[in-house]
Protein backbone atom coordinates (compact mmCIF):
# COMPACT_ATOMS: atom_id res chain seq x y z
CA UNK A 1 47.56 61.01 32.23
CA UNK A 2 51.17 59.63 31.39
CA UNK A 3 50.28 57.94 28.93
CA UNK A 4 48.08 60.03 26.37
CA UNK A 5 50.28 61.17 24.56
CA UNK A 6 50.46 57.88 22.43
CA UNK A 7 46.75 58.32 21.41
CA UNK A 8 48.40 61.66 19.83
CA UNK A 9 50.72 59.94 18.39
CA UNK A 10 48.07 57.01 16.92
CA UNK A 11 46.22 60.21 15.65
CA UNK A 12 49.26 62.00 13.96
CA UNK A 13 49.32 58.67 12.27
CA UNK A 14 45.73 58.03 10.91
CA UNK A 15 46.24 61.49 9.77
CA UNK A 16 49.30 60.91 7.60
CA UNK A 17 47.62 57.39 6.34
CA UNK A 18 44.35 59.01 5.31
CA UNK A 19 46.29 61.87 3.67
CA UNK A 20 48.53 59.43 1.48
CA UNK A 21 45.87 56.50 0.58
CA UNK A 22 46.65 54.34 3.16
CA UNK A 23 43.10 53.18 3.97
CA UNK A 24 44.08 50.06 5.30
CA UNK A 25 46.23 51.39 7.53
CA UNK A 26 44.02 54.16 8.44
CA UNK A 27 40.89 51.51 10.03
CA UNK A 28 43.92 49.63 11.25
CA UNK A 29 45.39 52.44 13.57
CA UNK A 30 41.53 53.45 14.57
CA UNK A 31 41.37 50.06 16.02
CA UNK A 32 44.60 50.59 17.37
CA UNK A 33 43.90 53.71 18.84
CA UNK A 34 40.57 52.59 20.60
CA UNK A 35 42.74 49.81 21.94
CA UNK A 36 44.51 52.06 23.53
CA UNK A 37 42.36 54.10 24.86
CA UNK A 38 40.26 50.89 26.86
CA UNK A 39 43.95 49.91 28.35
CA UNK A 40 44.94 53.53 29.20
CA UNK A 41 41.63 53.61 30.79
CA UNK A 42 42.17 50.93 32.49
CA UNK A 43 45.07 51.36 34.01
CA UNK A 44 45.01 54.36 35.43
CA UNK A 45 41.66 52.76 37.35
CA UNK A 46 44.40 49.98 38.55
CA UNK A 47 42.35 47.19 36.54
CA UNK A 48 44.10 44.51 34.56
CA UNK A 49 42.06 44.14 32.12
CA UNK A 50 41.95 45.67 28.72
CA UNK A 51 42.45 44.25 25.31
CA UNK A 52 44.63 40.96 25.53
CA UNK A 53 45.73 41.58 28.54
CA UNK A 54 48.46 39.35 30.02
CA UNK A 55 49.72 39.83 33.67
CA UNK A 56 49.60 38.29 36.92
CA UNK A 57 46.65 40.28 37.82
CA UNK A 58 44.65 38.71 35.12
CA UNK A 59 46.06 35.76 34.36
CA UNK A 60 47.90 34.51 31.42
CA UNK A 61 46.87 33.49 27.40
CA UNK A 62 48.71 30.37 26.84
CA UNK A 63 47.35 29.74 24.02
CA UNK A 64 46.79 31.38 20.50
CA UNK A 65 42.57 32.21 20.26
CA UNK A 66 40.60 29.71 18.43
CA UNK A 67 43.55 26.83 18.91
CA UNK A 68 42.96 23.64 19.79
């Protein structure tokens, strides 16, 4: 797919965080990575949906989460 090379990247990444002591970082760019995965996943099956997903397709958040 086009776009795998950015998990790669996400994994380079956690790597380099885990390495240096970065632990926060580290469980921040696994939930970053699995984020990407469901949207690359997603779009190469032509869905709009995915994590926070804002287009026409799916409509539009106008509004922050948990906002009244």
């Amino acid at each position: 797919m086009a776009h795998d090379w950015i998990i790669d990247v996400l994994t380079d990444l956690k790597t380099f965080a885990r390495s240096n002591g970065f632990a926060s970082l580290a469980e921040h760019l696994d939930d970053t990575q699995m984020v990407a995965q469901i949207e690359i996943a997603s779009h190469a099956k032509g869905m709009a949906c995915g994590i926070g997903t804002n287009d026409a397709v799916a409509g539009r958040h106008t509004a922050a989460v948990g906002m009244r």
